[in-house]
PDB file of N, CA and C in Angstrom:
ATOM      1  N   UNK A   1       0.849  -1.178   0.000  1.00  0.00           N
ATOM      2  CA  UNK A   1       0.000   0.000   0.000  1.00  0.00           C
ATOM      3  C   UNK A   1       0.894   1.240   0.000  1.00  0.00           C
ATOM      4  N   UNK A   2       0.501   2.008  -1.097  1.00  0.00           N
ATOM      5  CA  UNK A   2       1.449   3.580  -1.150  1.00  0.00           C
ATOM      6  C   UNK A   2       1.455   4.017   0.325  1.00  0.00           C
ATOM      7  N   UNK A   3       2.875   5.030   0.907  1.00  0.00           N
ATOM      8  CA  UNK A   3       2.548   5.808   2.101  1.00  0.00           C
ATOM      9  C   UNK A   3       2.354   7.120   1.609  1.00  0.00           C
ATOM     10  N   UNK A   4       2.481   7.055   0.479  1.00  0.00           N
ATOM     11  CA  UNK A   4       2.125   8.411  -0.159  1.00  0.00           C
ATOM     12  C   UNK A   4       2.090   8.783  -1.271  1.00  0.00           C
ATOM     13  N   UNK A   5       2.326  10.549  -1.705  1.00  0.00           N
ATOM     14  CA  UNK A   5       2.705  10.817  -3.078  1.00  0.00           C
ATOM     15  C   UNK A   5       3.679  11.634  -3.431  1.00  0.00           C
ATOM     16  N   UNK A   6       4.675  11.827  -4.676  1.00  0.00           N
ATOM     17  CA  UNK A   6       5.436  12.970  -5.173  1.00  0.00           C
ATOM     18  C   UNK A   6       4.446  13.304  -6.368  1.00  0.00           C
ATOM     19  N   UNK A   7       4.982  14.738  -6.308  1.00  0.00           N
ATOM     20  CA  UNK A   7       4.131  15.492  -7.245  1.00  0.00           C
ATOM     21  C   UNK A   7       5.271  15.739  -7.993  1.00  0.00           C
ATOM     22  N   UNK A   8       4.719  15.781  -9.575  1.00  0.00           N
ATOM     23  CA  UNK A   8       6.080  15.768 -10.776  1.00  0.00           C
ATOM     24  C   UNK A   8       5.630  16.962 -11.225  1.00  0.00           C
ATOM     25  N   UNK A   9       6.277  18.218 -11.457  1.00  0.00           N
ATOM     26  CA  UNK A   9       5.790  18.867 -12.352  1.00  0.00           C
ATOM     27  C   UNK A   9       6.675  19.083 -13.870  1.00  0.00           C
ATOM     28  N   UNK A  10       5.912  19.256 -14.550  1.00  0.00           N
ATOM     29  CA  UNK A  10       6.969  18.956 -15.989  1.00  0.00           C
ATOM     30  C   UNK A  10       7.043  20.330 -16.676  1.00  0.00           C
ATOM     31  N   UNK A  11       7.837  21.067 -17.121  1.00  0.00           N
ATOM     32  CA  UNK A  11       8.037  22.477 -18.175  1.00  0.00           C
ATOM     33  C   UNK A  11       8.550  21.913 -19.501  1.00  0.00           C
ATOM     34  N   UNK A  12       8.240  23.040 -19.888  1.00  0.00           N
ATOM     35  CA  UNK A  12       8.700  23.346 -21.191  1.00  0.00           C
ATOM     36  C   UNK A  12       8.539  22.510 -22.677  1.00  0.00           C
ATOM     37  N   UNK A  13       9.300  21.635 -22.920  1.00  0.00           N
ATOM     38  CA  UNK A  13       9.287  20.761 -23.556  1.00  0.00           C
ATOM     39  C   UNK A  13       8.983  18.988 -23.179  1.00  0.00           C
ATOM     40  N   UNK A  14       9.164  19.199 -22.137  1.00  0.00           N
ATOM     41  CA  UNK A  14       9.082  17.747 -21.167  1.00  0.00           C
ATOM     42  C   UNK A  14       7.476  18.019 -20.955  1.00  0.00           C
ATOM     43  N   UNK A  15       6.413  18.817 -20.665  1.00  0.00           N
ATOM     44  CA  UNK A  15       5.407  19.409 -20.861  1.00  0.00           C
ATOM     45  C   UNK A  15       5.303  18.759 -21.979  1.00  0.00           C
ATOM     46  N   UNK A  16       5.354  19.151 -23.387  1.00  0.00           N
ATOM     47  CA  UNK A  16       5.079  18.833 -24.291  1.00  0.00           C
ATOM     48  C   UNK A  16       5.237  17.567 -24.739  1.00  0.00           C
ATOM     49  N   UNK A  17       6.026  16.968 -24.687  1.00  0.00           N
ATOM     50  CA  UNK A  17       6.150  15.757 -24.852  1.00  0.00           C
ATOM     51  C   UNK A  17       5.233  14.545 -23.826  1.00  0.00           C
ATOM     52  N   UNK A  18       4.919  14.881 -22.463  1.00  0.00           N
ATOM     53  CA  UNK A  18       4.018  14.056 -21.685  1.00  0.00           C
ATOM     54  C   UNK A  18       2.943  14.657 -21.541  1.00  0.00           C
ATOM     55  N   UNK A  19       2.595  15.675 -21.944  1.00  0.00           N
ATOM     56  CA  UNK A  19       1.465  16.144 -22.298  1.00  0.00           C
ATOM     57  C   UNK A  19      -0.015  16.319 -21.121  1.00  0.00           C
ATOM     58  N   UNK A  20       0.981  16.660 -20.113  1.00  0.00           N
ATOM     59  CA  UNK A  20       0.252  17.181 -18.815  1.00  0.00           C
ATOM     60  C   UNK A  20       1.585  18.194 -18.374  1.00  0.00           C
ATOM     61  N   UNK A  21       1.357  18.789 -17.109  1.00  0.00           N
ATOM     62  CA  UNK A  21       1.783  19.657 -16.572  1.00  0.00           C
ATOM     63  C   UNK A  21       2.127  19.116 -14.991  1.00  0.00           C
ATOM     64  N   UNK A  22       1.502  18.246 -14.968  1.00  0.00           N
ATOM     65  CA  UNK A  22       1.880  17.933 -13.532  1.00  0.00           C
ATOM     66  C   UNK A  22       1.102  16.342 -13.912  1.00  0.00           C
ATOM     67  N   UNK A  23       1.892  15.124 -12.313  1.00  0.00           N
ATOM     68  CA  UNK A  23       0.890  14.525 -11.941  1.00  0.00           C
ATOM     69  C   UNK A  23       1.627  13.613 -10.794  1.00  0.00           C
ATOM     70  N   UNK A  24       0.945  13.165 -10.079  1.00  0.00           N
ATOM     71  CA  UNK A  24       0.923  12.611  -8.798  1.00  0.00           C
ATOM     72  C   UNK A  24       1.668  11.102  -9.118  1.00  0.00           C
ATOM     73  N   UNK A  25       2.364  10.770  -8.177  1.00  0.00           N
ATOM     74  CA  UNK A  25       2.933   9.370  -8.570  1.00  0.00           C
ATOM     75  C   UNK A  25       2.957   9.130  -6.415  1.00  0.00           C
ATOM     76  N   UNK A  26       2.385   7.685  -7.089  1.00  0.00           N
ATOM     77  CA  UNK A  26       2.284   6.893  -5.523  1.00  0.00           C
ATOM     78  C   UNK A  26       3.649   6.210  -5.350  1.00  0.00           C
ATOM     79  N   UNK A  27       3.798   6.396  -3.908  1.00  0.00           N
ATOM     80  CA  UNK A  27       5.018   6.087  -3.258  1.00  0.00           C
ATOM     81  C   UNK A  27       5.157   5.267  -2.220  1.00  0.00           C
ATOM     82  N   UNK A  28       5.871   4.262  -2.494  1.00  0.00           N
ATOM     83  CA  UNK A  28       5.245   3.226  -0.392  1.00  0.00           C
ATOM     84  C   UNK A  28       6.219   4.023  -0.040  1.00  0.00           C
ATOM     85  N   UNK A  29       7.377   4.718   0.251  1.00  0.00           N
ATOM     86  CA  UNK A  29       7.799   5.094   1.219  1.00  0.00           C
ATOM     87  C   UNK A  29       9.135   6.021   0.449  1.00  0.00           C
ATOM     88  N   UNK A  30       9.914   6.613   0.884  1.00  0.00           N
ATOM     89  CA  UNK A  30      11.320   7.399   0.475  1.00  0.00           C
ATOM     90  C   UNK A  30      11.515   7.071  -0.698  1.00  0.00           C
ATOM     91  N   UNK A  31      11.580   7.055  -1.745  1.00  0.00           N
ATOM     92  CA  UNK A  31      12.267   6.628  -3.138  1.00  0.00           C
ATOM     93  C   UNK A  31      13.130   7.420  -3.302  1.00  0.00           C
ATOM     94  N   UNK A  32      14.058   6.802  -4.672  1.00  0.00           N
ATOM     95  CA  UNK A  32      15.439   7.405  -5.068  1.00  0.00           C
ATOM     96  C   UNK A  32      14.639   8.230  -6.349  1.00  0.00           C
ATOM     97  N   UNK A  33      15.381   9.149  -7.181  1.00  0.00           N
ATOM     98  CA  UNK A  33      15.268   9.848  -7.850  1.00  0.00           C
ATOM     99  C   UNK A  33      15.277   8.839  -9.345  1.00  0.00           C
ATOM    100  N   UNK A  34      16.283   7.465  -9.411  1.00  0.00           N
ATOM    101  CA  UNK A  34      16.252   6.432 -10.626  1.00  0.00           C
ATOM    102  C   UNK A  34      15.307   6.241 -10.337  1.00  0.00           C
ATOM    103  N   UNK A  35      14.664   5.401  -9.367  1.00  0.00           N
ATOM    104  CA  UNK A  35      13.381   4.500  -9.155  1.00  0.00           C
ATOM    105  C   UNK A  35      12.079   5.271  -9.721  1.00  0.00           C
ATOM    106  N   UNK A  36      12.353   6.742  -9.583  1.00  0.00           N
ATOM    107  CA  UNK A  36      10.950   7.581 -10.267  1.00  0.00           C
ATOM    108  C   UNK A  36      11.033   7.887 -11.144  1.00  0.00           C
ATOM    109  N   UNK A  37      12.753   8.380 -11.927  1.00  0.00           N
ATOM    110  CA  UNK A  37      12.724   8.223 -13.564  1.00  0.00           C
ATOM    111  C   UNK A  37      12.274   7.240 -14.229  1.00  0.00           C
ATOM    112  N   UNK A  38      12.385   5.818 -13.390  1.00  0.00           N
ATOM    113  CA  UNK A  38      12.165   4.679 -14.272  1.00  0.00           C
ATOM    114  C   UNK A  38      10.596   4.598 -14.102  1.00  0.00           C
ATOM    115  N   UNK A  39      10.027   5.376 -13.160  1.00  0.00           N
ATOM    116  CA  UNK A  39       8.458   5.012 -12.855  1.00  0.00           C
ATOM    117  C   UNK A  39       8.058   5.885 -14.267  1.00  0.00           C
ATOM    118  N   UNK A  40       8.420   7.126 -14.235  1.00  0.00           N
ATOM    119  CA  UNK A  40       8.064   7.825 -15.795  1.00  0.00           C
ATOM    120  C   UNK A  40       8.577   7.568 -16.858  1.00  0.00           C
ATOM    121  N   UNK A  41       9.607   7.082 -17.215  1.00  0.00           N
ATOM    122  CA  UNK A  41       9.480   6.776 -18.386  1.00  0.00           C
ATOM    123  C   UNK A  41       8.790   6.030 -18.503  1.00  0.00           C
ATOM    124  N   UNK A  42       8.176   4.472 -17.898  1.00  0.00           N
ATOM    125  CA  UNK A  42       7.832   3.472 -17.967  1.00  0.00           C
ATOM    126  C   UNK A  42       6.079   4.012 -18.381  1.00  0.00           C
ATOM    127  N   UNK A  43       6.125   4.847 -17.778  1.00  0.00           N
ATOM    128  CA  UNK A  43       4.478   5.943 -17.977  1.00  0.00           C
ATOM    129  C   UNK A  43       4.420   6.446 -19.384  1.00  0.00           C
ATOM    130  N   UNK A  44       5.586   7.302 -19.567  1.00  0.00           N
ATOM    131  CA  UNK A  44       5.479   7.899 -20.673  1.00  0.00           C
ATOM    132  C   UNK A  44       6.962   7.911 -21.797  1.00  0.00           C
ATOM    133  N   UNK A  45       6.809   6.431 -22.177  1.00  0.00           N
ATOM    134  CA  UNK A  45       7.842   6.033 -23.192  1.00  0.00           C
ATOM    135  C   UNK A  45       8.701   7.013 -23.990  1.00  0.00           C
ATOM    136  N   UNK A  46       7.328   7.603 -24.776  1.00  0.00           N
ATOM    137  CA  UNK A  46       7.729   8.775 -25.866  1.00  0.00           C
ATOM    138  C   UNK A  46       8.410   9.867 -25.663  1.00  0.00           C
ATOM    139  N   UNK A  47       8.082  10.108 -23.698  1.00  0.00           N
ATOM    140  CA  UNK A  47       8.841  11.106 -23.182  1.00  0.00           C
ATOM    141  C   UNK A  47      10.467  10.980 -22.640  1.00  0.00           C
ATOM    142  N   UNK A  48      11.067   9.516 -23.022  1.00  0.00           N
ATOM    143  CA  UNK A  48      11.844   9.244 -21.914  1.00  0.00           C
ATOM    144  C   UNK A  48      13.174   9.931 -22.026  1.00  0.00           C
ATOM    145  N   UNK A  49      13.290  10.359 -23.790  1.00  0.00           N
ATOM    146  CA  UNK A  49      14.939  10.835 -23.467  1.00  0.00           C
ATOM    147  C   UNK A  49      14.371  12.156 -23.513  1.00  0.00           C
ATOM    148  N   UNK A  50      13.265  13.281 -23.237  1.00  0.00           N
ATOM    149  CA  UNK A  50      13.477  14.051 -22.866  1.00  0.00           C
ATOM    150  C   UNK A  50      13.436  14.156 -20.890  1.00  0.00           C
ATOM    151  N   UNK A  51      12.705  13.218 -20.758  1.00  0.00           N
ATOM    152  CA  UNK A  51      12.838  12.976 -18.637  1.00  0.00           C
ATOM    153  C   UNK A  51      13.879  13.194 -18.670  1.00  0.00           C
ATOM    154  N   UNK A  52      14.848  12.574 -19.120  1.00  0.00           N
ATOM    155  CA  UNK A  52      15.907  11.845 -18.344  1.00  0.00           C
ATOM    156  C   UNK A  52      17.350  12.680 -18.691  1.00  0.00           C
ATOM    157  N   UNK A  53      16.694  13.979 -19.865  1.00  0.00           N
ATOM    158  CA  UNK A  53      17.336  15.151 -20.118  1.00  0.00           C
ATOM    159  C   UNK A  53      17.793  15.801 -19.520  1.00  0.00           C
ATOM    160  N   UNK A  54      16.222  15.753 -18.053  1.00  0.00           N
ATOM    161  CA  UNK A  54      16.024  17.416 -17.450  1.00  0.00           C
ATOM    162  C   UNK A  54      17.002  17.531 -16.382  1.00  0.00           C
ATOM    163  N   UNK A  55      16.762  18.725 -16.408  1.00  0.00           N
ATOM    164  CA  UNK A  55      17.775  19.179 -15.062  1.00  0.00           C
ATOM    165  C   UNK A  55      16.536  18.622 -13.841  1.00  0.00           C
ATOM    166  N   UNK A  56      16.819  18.534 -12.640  1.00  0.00           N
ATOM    167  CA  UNK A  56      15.554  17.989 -11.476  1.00  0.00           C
ATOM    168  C   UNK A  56      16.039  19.089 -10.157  1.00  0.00           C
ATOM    169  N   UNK A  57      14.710  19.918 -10.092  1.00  0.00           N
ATOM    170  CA  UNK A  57      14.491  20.377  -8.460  1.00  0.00           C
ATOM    171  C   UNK A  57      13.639  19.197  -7.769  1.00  0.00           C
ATOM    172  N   UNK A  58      13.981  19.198  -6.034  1.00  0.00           N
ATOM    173  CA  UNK A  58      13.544  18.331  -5.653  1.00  0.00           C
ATOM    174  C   UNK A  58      12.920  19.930  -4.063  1.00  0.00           C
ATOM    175  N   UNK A  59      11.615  20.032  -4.609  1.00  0.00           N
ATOM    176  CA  UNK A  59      11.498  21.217  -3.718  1.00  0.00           C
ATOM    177  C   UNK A  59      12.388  22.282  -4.183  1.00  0.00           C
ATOM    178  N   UNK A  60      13.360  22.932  -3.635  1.00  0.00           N
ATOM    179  CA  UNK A  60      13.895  24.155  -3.886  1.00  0.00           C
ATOM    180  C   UNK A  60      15.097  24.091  -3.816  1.00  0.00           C
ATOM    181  N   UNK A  61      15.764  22.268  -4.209  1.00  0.00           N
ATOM    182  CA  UNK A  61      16.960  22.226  -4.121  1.00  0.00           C
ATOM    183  C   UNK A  61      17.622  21.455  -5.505  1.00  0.00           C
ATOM    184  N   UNK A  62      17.994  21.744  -5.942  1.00  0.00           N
ATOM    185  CA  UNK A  62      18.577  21.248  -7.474  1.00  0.00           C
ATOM    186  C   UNK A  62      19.635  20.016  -7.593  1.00  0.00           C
ATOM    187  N   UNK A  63      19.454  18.804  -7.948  1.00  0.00           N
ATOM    188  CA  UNK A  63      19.814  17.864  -7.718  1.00  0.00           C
ATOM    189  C   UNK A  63      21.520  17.797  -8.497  1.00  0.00           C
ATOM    190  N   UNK A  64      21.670  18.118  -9.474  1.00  0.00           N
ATOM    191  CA  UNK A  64      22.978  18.814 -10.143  1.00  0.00           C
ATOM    192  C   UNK A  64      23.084  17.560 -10.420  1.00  0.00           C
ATOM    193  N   UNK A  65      24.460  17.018 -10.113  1.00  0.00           N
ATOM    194  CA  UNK A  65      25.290  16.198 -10.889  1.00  0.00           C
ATOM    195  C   UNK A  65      24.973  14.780 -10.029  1.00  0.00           C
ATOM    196  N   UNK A  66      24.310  15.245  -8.636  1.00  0.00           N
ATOM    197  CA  UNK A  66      24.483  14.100  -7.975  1.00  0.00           C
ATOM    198  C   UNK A  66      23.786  12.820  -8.928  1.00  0.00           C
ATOM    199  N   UNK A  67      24.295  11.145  -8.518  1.00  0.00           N
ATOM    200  CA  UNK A  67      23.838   9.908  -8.739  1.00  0.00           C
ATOM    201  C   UNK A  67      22.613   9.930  -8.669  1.00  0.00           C
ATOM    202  N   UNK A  68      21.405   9.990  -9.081  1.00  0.00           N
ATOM    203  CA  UNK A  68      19.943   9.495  -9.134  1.00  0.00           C
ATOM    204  C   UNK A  68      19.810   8.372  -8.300  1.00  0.00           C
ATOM    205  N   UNK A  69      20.240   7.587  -8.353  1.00  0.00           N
ATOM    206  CA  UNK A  69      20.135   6.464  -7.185  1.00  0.00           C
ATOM    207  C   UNK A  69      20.568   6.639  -5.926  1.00  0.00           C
ATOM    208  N   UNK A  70      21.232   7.671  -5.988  1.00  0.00           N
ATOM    209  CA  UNK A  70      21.760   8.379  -4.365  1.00  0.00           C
ATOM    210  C   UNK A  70      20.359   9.858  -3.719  1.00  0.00           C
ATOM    211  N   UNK A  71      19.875   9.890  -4.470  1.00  0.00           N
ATOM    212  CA  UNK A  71      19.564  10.820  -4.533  1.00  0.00           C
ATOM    213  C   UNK A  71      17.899  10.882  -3.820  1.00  0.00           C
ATOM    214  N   UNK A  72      17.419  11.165  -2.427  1.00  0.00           N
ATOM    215  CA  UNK A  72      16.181  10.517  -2.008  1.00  0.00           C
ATOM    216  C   UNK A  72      14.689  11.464  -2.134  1.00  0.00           C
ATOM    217  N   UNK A  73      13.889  11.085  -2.514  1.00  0.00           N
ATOM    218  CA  UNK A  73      12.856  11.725  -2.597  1.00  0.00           C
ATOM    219  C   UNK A  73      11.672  11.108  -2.255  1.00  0.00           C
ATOM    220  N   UNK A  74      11.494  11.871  -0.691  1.00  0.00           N
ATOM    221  CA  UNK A  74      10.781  11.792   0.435  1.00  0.00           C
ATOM    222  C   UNK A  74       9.464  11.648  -0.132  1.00  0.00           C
ATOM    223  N   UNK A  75       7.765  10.936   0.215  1.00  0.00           N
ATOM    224  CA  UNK A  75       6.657  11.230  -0.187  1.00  0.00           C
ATOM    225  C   UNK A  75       6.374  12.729   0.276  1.00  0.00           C
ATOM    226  N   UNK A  76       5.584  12.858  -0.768  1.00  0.00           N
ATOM    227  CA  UNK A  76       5.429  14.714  -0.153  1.00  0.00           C
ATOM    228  C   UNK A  76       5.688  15.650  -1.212  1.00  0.00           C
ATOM    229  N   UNK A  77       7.122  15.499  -1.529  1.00  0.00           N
ATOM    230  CA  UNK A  77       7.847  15.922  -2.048  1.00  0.00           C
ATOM    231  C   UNK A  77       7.102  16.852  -3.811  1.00  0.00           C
ATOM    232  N   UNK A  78       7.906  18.180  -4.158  1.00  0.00           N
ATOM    233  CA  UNK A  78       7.598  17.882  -5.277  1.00  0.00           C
ATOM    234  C   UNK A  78       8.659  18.155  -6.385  1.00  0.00           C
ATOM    235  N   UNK A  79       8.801  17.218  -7.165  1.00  0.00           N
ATOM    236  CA  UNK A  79      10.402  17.160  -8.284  1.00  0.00           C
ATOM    237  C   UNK A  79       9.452  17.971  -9.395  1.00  0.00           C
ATOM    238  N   UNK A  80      10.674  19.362  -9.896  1.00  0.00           N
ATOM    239  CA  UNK A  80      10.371  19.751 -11.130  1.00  0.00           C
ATOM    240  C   UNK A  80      11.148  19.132 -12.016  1.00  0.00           C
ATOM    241  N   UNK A  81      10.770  18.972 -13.272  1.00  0.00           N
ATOM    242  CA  UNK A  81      11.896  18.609 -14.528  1.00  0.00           C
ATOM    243  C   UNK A  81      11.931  19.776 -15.168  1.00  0.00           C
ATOM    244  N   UNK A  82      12.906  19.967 -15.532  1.00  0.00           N
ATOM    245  CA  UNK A  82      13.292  21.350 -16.105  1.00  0.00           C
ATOM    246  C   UNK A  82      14.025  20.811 -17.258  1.00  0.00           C
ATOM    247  N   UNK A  83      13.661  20.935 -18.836  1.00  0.00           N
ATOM    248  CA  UNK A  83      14.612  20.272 -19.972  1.00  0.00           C
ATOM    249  C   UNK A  83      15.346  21.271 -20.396  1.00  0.00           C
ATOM    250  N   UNK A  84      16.623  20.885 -21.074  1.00  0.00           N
ATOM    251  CA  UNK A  84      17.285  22.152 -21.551  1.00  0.00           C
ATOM    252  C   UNK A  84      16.982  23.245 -22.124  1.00  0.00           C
ATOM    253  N   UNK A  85      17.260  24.564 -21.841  1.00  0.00           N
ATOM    254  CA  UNK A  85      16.666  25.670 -22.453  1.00  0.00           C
ATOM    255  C   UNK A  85      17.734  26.086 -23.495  1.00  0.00           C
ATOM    256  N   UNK A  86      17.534  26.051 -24.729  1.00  0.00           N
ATOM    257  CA  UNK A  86      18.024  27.163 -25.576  1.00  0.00           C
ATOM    258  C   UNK A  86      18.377  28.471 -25.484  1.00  0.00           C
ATOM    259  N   UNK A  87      19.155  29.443 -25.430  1.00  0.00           N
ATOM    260  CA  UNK A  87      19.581  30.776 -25.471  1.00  0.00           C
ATOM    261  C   UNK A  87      20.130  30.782 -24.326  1.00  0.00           C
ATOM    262  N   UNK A  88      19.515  32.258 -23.901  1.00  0.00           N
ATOM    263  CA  UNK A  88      20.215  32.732 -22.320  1.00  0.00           C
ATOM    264  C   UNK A  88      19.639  34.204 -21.700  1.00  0.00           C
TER     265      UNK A  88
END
């Protein structure tokens, strides 16, 4: 049984490609940041090499370079994907 949820929100082009703006993913407990890439792509195939593009806030903290599998995301939580932006 889930203990909870992360909320995904998606921009820009990652938006476009999964073709919502947000959505809720059930969680039994702490997950890693791989374990929920692999939960979305597995959701949204067509989207996967732009997911797995994005840059990731996890709340108001930017996950950078760290390992995805090191990387924990509490239920509650909400991860933005942010895909590369063009210009500056």
């Amino acid at each position: 049984m889930p203990a909870g949820t992360v909320t995904v929100r998606y921009w820009a082009a990652a938006r476009a490609a999964v073709g919502t703006a947000s959505e809720e993913v059930a969680v039994e407990s702490s997950t890693t940041l791989a374990a929920l890439r692999a939960e979305l792509t597995g959701r949204h195939p067509q989207a996967a090499r732009v997911i797995l593009a994005c840059s990731v806030l996890i709340g108001d903290r930017p996950v950078g370079r760290a390992d995805p599998g090191d990387v924990v995301v509490p239920p509650g939580s909400v991860v933005e994907l942010l895909p590369p932006f063009a210009g500056g």
